[in-house]
N, C-alpha and C. Protein backbone atom coordinates (compact mmCIF):
# COMPACT_ATOMS: atom_id res chain seq x y z
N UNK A 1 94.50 122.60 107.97
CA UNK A 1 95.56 122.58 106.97
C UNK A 1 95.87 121.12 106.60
N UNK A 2 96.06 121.00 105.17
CA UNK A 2 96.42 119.64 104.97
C UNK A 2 97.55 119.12 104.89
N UNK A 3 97.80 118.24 105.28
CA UNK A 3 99.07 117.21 105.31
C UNK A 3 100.34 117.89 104.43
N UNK A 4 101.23 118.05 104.19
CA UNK A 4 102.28 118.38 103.32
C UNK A 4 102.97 116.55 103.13
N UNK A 5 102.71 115.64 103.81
CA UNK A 5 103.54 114.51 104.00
C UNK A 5 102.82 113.14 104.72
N UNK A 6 103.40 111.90 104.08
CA UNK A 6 102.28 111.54 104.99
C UNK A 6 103.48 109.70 104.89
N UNK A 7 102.56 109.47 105.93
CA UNK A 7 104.04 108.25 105.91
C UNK A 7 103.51 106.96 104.85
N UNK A 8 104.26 105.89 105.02
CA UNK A 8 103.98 105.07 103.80
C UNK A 8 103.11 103.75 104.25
N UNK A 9 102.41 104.02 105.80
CA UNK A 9 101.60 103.17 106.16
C UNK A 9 99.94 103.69 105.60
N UNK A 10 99.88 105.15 105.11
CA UNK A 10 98.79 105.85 104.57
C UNK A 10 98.65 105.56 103.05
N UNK A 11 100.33 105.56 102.69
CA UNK A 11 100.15 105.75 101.57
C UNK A 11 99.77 104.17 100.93
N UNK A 12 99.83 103.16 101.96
CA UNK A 12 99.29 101.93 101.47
C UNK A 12 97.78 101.60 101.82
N UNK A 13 97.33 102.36 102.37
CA UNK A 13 95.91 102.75 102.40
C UNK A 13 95.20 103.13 101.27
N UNK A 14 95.85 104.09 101.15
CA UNK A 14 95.17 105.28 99.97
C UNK A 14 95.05 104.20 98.91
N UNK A 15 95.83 103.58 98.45
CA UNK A 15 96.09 103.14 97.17
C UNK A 15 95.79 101.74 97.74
N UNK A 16 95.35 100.87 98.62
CA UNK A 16 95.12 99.68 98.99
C UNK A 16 95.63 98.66 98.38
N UNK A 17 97.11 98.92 99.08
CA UNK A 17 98.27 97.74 98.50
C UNK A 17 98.74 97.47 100.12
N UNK A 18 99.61 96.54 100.32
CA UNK A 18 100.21 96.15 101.85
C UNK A 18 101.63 97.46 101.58
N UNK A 19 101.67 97.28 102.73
CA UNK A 19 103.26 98.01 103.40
C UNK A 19 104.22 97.47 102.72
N UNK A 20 104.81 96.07 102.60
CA UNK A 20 105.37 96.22 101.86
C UNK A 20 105.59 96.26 100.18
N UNK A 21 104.32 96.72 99.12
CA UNK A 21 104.32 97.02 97.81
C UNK A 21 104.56 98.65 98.18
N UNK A 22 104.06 99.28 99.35
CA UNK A 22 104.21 100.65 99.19
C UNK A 22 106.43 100.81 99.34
N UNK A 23 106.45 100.01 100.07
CA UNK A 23 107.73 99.89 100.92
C UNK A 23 108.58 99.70 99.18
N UNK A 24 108.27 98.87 98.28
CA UNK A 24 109.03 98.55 97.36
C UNK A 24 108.73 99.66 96.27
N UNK A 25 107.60 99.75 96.10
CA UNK A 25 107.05 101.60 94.82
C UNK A 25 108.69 102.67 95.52
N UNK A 26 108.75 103.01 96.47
CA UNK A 26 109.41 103.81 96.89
C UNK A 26 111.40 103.31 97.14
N UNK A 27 111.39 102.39 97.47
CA UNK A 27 113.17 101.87 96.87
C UNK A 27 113.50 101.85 95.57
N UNK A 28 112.35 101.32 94.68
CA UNK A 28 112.52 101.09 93.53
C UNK A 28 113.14 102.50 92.99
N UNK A 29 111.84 103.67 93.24
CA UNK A 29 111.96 105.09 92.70
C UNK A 29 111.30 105.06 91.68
N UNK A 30 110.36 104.69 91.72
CA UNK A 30 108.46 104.78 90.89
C UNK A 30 107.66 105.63 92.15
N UNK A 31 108.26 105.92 93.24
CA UNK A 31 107.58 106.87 94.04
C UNK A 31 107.96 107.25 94.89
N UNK A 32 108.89 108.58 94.53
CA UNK A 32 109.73 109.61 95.48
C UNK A 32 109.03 109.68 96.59
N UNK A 33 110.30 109.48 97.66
CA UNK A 33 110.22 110.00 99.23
C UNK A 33 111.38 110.48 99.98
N UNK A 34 110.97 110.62 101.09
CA UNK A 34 112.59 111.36 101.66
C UNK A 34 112.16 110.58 102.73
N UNK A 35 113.29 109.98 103.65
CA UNK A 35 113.63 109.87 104.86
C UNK A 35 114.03 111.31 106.07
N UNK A 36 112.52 111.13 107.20
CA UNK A 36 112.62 111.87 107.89
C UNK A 36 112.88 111.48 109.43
N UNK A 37 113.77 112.51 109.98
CA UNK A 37 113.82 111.89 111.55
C UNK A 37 115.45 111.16 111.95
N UNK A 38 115.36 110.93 113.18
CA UNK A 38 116.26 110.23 113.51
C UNK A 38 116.51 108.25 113.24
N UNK A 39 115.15 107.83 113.24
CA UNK A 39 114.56 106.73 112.86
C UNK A 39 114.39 106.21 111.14
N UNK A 40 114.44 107.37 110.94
CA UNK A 40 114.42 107.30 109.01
C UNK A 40 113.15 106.99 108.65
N UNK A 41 112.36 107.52 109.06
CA UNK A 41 111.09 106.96 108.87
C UNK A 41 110.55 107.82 107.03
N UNK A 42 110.23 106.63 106.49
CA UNK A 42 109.80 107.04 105.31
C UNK A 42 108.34 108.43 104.96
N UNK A 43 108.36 108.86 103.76
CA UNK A 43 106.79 110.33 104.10
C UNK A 43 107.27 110.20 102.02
N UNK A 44 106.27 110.42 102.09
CA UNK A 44 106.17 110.71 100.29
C UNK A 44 105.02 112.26 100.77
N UNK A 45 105.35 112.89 99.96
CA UNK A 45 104.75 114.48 99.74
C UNK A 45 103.13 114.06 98.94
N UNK A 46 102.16 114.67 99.65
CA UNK A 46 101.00 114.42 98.90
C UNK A 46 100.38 114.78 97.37
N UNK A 47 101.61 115.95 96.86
CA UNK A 47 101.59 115.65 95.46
C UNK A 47 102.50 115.15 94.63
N UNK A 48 103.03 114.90 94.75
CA UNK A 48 103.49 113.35 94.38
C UNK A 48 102.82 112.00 94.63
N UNK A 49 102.18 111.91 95.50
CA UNK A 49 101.54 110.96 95.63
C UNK A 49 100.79 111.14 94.45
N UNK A 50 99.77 112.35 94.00
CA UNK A 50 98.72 112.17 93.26
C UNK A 50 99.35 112.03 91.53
N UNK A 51 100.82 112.87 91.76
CA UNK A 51 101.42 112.32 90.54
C UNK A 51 100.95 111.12 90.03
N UNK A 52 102.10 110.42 90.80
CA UNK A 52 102.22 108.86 90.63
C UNK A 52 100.88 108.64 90.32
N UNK A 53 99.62 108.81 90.68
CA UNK A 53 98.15 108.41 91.06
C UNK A 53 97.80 108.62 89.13
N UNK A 54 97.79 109.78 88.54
CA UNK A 54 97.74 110.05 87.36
C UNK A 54 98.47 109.57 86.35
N UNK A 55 99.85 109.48 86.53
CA UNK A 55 100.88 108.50 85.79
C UNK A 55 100.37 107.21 85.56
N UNK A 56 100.06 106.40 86.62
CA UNK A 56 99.58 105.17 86.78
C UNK A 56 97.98 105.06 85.69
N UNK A 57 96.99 106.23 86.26
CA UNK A 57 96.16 106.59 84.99
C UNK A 57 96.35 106.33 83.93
N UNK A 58 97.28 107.22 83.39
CA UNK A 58 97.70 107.03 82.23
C UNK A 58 98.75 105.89 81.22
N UNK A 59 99.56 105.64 82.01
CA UNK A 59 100.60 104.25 81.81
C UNK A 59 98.91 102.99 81.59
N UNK A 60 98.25 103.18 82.23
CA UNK A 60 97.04 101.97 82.07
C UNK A 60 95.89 102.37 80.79
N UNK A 61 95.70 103.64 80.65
CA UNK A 61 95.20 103.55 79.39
C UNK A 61 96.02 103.63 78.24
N UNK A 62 97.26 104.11 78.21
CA UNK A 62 98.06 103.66 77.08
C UNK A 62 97.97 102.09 76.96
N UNK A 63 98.21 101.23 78.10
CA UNK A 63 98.17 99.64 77.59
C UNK A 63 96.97 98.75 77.34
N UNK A 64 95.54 99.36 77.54
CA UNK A 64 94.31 98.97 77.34
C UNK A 64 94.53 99.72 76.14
N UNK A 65 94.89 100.89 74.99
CA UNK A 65 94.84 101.16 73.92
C UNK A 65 95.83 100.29 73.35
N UNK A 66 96.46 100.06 73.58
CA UNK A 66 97.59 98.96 72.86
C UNK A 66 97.54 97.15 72.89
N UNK A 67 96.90 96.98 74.48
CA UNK A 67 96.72 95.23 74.29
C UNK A 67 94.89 95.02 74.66
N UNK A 68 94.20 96.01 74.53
CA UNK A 68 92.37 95.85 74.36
C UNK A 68 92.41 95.67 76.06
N UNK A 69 91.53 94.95 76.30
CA UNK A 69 90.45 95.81 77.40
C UNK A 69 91.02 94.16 78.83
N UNK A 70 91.69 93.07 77.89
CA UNK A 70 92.19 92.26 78.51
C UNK A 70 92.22 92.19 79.86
């Protein structure tokens, strides 16, 4: 069974940014998460993750159609 959640040391994997750009995507609220636990430990839901993943898609070919291939 797959993951329903996954913490934000993966999710800076997946997307190969450091801990803290994943740490800031998610305060900001460019990438919903919930605090789980007694510790508060951060988890973004794995679709949402792929949201964001497609958004980002798309937010980047809208601006390569608008400022060229730059």
């Amino acid at each position: 069974m797959a993951k329903r959640f996954i913490p934000l040391t993966e999710v800076s994997e997946i997307l190969d940014i450091s801990s803290a750009q994943a740490y800031a995507l998610v305060r900001s609220g460019e990438l919903p998460a919930i605090k789980i636990g007694g510790r508060g430990q951060w988890r973004v839901e794995t679709t949402v993750l792929e949201d964001y993943i497609q958004r980002m898609y798309s937010q980047t070919r809208d601006f390569v159609r608008a400022n060229g291939d730059d």
